[in-house]
Protein backbone atom coordinates (compact mmCIF):
# COMPACT_ATOMS: atom_id res chain seq x y z
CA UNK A 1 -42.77 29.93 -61.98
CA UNK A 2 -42.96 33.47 -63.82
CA UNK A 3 -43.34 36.03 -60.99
CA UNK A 4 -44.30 38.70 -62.88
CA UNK A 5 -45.99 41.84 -61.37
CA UNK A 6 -49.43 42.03 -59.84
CA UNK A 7 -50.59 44.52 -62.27
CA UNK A 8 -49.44 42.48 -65.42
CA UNK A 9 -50.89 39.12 -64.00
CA UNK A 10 -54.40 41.20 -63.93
CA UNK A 11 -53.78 42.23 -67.32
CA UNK A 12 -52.65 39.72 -69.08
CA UNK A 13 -55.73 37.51 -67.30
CA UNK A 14 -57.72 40.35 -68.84
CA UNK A 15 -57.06 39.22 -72.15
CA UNK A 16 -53.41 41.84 -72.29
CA UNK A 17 -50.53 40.29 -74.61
CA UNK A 18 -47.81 39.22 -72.65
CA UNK A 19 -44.63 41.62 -73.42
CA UNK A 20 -41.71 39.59 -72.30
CA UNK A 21 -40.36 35.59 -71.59
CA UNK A 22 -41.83 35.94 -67.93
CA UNK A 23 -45.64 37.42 -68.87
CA UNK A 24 -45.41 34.64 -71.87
CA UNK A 25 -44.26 31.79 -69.09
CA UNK A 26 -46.98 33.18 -67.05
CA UNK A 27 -49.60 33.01 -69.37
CA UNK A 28 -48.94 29.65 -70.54
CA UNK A 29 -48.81 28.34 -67.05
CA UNK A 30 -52.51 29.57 -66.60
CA UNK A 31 -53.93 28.10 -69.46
CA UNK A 32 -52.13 25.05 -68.83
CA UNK A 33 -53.11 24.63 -64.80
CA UNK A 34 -56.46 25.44 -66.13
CA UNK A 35 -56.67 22.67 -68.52
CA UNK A 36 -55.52 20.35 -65.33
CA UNK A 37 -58.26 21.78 -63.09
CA UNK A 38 -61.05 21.12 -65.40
CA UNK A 39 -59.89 17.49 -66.57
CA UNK A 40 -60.59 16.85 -62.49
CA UNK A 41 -57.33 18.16 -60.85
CA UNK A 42 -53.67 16.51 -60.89
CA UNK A 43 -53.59 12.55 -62.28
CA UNK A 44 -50.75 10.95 -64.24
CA UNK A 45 -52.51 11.12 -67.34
CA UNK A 46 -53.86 14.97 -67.37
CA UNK A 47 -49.81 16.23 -66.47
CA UNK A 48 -48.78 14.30 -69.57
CA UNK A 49 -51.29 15.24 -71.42
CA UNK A 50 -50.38 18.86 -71.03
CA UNK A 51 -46.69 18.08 -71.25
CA UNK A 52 -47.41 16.05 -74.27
CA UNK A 53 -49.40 19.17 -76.19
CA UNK A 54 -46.66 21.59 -74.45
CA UNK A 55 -43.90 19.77 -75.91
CA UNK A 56 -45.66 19.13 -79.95
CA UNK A 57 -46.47 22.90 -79.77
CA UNK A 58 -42.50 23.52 -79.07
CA UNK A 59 -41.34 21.23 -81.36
CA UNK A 60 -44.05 22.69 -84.23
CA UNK A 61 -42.94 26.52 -83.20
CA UNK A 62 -39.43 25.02 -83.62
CA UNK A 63 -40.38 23.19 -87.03
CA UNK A 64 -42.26 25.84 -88.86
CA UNK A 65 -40.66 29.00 -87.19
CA UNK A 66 -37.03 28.59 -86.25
CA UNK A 67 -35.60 26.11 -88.65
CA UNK A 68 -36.64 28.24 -91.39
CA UNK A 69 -34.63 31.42 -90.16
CA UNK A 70 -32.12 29.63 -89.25
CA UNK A 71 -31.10 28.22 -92.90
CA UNK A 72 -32.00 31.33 -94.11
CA UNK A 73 -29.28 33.06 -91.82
CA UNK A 74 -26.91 30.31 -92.92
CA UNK A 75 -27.07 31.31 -96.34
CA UNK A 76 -26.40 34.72 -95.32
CA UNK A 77 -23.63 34.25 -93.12
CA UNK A 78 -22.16 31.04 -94.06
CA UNK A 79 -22.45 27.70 -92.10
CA UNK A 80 -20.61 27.11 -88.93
CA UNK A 81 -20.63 23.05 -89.13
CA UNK A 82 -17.94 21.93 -91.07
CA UNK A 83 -18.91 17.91 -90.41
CA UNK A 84 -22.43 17.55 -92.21
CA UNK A 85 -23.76 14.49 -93.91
């Protein structure tokens, strides 16, 4: 769990953008335990629901986001995998 300050936790439930891993952990978490108290609390199928969106919006941040600098960075640098289909 993201123990961030008190004054940032008011803040960012204010609407403040998180500035940092922890405020961003934190914020997720409350949307996210949230989402499980209004489907009715904690049941098998609202935790994977959230772990199911949780884990498509990673992979889609990853997808879209990350790959793309990455193979741009390999052009600029040069690859470090010398075994590659």
């Amino acid at each position: 769990m993201p123990y961030i300050k008190k004054e940032r936790r008011e803040a960012i439930l204010a609407g403040a953008d998180p500035q940092d891993a922890g405020e961003l952990n934190f914020a997720i978490t409350v949307v996210v335990d949230n989402y499980i108290r209004n489907k009715g609390g904690i049941r098998y199928a609202h935790l994977n629901e959230a772990v199911g969106a949780l884990e498509c919006a990673k992979l889609e941040l990853y997808r879209r986001l990350a790959a793309p600098y990455e193979d741009t960075k390999i052009q600029e640098a040069g690859d470090v995998y010398q075994n590659r289909p």
